[in-house]
PDB file of N, CA and C in Angstrom:
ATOM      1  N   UNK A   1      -6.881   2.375  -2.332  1.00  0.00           N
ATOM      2  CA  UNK A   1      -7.155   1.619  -3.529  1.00  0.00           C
ATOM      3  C   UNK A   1      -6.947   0.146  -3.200  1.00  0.00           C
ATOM      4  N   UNK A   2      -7.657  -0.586  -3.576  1.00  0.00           N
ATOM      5  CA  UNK A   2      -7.394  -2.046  -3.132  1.00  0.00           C
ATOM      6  C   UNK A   2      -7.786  -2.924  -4.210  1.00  0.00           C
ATOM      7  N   UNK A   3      -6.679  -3.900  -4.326  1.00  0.00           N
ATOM      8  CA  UNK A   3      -6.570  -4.671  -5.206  1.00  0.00           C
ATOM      9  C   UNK A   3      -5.984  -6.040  -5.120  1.00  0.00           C
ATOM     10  N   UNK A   4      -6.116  -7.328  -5.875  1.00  0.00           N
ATOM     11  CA  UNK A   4      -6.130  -8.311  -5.547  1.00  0.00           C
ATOM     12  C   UNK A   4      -4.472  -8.679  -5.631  1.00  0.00           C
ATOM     13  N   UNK A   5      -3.843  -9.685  -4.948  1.00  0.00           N
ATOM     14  CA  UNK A   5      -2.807  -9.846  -4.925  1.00  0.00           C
ATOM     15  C   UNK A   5      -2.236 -10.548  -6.568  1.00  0.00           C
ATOM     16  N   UNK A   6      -0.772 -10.309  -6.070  1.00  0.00           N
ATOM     17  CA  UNK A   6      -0.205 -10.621  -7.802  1.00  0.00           C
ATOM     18  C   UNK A   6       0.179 -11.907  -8.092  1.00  0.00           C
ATOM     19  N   UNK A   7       0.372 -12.861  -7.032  1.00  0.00           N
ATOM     20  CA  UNK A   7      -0.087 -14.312  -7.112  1.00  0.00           C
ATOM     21  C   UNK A   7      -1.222 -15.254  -6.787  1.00  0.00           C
ATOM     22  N   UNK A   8      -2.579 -15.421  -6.846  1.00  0.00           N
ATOM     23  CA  UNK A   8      -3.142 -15.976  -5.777  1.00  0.00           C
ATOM     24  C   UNK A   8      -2.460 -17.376  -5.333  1.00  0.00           C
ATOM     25  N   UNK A   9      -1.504 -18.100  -5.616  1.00  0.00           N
ATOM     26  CA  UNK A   9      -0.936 -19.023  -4.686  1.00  0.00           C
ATOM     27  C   UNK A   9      -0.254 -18.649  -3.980  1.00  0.00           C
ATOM     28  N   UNK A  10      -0.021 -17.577  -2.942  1.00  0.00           N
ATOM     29  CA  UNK A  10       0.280 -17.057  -2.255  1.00  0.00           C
ATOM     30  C   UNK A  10      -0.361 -17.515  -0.968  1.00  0.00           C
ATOM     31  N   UNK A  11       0.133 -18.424   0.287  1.00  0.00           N
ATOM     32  CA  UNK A  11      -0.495 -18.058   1.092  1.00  0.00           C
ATOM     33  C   UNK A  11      -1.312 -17.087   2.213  1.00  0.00           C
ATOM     34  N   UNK A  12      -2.069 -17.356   2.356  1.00  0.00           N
ATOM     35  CA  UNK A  12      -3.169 -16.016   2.989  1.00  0.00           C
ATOM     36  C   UNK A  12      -2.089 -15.261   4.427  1.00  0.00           C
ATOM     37  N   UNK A  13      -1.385 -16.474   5.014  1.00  0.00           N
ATOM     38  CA  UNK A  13      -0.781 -15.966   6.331  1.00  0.00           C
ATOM     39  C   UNK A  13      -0.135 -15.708   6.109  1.00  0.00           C
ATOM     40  N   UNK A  14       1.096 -15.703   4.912  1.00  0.00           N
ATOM     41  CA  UNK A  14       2.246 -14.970   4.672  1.00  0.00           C
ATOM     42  C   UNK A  14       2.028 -13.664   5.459  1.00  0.00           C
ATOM     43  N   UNK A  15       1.503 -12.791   4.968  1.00  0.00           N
ATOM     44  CA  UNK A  15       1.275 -11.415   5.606  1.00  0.00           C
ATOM     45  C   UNK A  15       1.171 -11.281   6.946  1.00  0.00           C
ATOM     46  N   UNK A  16       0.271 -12.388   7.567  1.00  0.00           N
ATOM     47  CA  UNK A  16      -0.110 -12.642   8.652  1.00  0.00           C
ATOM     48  C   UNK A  16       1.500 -12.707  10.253  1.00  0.00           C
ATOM     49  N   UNK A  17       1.704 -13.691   9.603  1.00  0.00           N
ATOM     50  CA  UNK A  17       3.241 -14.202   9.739  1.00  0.00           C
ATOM     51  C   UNK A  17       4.895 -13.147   9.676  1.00  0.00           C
ATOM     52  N   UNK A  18       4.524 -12.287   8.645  1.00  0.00           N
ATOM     53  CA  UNK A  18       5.413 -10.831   8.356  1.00  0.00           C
ATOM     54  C   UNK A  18       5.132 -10.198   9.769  1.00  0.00           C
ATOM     55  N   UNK A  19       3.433  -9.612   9.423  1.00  0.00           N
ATOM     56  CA  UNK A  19       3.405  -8.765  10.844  1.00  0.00           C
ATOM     57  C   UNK A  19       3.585  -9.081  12.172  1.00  0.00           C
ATOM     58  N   UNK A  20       3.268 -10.493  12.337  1.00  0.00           N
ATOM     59  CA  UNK A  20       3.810 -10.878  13.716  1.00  0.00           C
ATOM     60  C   UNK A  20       5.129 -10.772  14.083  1.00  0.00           C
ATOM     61  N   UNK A  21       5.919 -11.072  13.401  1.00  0.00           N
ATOM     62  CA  UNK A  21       7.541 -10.493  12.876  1.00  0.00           C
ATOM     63  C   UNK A  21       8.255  -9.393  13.044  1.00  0.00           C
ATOM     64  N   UNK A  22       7.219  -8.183  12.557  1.00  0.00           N
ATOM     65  CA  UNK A  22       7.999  -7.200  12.468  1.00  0.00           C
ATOM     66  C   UNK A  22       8.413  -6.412  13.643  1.00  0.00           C
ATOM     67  N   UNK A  23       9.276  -5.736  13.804  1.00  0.00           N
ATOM     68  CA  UNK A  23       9.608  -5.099  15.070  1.00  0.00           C
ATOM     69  C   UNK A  23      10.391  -3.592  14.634  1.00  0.00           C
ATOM     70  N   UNK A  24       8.730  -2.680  14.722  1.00  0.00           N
ATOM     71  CA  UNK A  24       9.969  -1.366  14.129  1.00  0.00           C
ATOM     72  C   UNK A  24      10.965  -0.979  14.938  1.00  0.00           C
ATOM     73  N   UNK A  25      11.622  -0.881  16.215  1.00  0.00           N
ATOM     74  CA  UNK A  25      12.928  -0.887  16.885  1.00  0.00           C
ATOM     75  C   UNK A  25      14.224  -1.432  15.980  1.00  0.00           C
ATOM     76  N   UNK A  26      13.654  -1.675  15.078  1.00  0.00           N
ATOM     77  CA  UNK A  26      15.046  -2.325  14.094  1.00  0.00           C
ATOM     78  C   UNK A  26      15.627  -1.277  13.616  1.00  0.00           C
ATOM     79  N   UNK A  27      14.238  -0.395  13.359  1.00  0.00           N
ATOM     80  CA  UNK A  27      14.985   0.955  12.277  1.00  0.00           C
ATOM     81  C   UNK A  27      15.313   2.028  12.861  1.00  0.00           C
ATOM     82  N   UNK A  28      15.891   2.739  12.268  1.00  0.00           N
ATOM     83  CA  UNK A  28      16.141   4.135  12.666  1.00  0.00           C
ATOM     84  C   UNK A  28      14.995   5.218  12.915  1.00  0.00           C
ATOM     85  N   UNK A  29      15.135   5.979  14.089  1.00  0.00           N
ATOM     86  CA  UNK A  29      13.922   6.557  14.220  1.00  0.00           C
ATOM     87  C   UNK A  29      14.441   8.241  14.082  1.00  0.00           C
ATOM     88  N   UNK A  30      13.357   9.169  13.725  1.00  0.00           N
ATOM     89  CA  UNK A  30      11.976   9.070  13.408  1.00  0.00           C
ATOM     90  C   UNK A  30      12.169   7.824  12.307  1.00  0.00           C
ATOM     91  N   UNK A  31      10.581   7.126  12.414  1.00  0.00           N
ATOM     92  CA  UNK A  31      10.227   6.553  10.788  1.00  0.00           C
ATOM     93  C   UNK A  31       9.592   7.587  10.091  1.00  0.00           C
ATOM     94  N   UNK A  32       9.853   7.905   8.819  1.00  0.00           N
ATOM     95  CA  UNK A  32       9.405   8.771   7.926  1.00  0.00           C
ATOM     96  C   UNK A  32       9.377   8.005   6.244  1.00  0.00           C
ATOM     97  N   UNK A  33       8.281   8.032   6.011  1.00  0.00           N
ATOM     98  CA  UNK A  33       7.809   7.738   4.566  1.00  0.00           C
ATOM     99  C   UNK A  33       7.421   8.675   3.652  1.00  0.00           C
ATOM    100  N   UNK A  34       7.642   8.226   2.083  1.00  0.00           N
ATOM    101  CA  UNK A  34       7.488   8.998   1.000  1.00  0.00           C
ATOM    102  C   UNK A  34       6.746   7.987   0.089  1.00  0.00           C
ATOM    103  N   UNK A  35       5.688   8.530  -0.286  1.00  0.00           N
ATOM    104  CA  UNK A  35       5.056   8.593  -1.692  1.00  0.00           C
ATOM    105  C   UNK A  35       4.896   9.419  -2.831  1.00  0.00           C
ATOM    106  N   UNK A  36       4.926   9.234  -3.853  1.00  0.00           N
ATOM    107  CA  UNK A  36       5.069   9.516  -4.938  1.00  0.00           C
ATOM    108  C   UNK A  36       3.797   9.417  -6.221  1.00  0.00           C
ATOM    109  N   UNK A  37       2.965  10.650  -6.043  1.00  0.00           N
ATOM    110  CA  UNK A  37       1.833  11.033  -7.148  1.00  0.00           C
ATOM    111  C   UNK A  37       2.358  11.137  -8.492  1.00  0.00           C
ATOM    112  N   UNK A  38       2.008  10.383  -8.978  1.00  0.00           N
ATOM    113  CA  UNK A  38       3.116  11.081 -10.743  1.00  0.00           C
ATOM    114  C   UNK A  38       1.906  10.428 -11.188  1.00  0.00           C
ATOM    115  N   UNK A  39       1.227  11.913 -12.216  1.00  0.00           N
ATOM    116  CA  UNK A  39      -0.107  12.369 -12.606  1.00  0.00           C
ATOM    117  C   UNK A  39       0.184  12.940 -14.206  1.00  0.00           C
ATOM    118  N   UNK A  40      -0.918  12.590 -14.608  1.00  0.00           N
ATOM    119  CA  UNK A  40      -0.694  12.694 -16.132  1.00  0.00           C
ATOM    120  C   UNK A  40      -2.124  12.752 -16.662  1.00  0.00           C
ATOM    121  N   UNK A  41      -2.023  13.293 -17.848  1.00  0.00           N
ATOM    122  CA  UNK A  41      -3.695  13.260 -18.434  1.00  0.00           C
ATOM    123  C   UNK A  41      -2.880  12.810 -20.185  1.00  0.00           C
ATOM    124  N   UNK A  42      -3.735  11.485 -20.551  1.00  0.00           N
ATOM    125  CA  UNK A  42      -3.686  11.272 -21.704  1.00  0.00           C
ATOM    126  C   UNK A  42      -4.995  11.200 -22.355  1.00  0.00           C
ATOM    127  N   UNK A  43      -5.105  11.320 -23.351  1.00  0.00           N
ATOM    128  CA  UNK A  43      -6.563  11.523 -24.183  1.00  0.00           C
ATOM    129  C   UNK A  43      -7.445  11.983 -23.709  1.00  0.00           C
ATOM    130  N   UNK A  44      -6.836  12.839 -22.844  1.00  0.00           N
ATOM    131  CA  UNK A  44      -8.323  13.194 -22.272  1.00  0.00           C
ATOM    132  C   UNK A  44      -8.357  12.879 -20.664  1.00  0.00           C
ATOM    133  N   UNK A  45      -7.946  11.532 -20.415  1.00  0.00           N
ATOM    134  CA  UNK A  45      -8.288  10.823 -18.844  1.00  0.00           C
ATOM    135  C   UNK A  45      -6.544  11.047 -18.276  1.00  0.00           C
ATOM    136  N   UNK A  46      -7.320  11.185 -16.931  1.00  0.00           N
ATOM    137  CA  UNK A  46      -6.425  11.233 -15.512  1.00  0.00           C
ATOM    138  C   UNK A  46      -5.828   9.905 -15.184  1.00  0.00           C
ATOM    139  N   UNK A  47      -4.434  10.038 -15.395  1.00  0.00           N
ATOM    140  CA  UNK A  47      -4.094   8.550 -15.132  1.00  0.00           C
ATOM    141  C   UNK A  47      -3.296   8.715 -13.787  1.00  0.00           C
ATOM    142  N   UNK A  48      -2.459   7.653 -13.424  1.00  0.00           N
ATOM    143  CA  UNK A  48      -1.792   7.861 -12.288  1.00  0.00           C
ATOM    144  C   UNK A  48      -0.787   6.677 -12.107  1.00  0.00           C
ATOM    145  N   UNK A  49       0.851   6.585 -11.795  1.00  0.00           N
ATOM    146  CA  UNK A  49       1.575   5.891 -11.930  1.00  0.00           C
ATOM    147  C   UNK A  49       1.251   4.960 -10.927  1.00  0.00           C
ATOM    148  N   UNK A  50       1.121   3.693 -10.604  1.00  0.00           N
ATOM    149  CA  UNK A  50       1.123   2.768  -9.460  1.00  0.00           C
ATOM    150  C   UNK A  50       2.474   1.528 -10.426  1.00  0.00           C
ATOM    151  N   UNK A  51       2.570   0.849  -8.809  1.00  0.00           N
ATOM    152  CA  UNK A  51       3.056  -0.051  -8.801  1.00  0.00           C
ATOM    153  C   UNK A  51       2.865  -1.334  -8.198  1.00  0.00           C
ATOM    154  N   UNK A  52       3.312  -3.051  -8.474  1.00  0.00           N
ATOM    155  CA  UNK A  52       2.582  -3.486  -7.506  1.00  0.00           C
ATOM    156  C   UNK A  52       3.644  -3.921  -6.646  1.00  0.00           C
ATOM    157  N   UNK A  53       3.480  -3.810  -5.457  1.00  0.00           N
ATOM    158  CA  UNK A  53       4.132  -3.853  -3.944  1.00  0.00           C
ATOM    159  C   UNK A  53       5.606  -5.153  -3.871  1.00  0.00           C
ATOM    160  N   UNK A  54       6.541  -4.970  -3.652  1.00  0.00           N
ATOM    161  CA  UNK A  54       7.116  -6.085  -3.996  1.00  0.00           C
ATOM    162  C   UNK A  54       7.216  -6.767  -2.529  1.00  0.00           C
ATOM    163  N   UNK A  55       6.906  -5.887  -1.300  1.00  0.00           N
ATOM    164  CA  UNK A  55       7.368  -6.978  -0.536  1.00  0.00           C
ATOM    165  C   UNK A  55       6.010  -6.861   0.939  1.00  0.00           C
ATOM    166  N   UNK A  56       5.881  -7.564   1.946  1.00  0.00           N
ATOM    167  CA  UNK A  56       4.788  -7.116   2.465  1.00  0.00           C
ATOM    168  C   UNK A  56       4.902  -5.763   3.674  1.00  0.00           C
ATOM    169  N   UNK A  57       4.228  -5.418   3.772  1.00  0.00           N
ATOM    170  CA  UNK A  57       2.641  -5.776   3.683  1.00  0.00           C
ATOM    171  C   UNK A  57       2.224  -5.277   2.646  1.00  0.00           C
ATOM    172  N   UNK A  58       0.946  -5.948   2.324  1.00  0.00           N
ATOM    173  CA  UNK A  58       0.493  -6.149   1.008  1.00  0.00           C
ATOM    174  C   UNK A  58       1.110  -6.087   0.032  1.00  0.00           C
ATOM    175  N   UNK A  59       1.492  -7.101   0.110  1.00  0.00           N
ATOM    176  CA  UNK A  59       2.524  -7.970  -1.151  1.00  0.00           C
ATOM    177  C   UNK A  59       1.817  -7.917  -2.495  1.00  0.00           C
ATOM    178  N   UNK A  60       2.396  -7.549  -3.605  1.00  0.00           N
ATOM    179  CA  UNK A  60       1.293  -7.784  -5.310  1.00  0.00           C
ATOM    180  C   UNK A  60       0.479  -6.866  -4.875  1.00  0.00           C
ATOM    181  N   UNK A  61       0.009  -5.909  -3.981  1.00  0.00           N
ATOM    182  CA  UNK A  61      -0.899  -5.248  -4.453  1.00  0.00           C
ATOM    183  C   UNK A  61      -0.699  -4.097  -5.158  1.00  0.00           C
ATOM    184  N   UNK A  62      -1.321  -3.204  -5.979  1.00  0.00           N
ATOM    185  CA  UNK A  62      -1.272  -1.784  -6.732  1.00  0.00           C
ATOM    186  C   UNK A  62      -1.087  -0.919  -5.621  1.00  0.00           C
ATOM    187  N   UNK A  63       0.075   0.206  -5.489  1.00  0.00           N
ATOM    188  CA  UNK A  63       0.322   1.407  -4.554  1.00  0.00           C
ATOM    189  C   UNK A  63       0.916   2.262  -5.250  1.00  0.00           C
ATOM    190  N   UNK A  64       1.059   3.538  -4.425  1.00  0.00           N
ATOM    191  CA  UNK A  64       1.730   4.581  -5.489  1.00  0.00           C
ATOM    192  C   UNK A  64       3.560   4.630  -5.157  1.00  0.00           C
ATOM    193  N   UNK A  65       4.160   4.753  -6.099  1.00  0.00           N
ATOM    194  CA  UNK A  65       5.540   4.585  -5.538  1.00  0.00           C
ATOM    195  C   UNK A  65       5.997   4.629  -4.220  1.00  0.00           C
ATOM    196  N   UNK A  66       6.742   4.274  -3.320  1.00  0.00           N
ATOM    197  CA  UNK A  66       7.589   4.935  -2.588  1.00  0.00           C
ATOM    198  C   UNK A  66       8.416   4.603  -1.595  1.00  0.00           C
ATOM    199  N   UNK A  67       8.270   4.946  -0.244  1.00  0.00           N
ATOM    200  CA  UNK A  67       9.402   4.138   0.354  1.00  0.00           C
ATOM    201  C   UNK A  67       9.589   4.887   1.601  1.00  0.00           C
ATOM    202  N   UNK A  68      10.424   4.280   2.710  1.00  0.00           N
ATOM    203  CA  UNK A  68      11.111   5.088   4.016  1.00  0.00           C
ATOM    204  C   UNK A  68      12.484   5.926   3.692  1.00  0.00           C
ATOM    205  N   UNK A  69      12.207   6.825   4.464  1.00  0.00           N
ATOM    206  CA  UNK A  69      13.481   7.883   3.974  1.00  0.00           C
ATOM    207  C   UNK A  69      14.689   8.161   4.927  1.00  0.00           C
ATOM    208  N   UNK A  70      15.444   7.693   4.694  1.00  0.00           N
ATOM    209  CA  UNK A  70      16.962   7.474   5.055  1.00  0.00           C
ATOM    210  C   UNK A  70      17.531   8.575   6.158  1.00  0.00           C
ATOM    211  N   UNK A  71      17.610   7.900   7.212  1.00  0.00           N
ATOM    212  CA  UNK A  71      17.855   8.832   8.229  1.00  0.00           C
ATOM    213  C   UNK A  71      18.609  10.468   7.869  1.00  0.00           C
ATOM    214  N   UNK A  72      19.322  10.322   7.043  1.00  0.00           N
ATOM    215  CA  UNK A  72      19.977  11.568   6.921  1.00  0.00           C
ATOM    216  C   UNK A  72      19.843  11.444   5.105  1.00  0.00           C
ATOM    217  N   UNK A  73      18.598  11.331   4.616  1.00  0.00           N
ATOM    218  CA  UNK A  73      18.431  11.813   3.350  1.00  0.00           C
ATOM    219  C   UNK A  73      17.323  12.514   3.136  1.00  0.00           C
ATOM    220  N   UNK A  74      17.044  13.646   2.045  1.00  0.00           N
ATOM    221  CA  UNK A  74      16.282  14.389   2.270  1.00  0.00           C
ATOM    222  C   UNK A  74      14.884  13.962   1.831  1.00  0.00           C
ATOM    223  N   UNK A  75      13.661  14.016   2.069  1.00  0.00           N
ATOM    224  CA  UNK A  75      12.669  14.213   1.247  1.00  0.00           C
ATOM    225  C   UNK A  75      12.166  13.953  -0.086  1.00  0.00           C
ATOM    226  N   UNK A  76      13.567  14.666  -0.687  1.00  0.00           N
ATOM    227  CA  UNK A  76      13.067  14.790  -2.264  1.00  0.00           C
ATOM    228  C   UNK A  76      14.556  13.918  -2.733  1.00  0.00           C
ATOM    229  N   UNK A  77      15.432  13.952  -2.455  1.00  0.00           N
ATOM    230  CA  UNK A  77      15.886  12.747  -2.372  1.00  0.00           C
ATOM    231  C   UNK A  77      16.025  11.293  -2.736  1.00  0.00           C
ATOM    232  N   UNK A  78      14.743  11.133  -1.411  1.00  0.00           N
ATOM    233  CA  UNK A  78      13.967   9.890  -1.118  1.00  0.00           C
ATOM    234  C   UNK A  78      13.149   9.443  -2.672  1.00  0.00           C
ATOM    235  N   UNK A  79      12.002  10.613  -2.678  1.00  0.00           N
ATOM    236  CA  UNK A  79      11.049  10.420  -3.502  1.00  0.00           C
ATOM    237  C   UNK A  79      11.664  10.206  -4.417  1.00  0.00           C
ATOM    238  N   UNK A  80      13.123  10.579  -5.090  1.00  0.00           N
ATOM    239  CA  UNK A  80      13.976  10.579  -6.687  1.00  0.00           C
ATOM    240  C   UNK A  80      13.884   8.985  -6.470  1.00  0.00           C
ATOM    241  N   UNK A  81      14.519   8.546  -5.977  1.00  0.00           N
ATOM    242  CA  UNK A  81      14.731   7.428  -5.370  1.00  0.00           C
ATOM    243  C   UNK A  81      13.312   6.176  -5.590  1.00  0.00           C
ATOM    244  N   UNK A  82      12.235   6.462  -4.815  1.00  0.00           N
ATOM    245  CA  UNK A  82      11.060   5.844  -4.946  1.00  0.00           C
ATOM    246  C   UNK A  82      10.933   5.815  -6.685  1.00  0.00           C
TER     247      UNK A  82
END
């Protein structure tokens, strides 16, 4: 799903600048991620919970909850959590 960021005065390289940055060796490995579908039908239509991103990559944009899951936390856990 793609969507426009939640400031446009945002510079464009911010992101740019993050990823050059990042170094997954920081974290604990495995990396393991969780998302979170939370699905609903009102009047009729299929909706779906999003949120917009608070930090980068893709900063302000619409995603579905969620997050990395804690070396020694479970799954569902995590997702309570997200």
């Amino acid at each position: 799903m793609t969507s426009s960021p939640a400031s446009p005065d945002l510079p464009p390289d911010d992101e740019q600048a993050f990823l050059a940055s990042y170094d997954a060796s920081e974290f604990s490995h495995p990396s393991v991620a969780v998302d979170v579908a939370l699905l609903t039908v009102d009047q009729g239509r299929l909706q779906a919970l999003l949120v917009r991103r608070a930090e980068h990559p893709a900063l302000g944009q619409w995603a579905l909850p969620g997050g990395f899951v804690g070396i020694r936390e479970s799954l569902d856990d995590a997702a309570a959590r997200a």
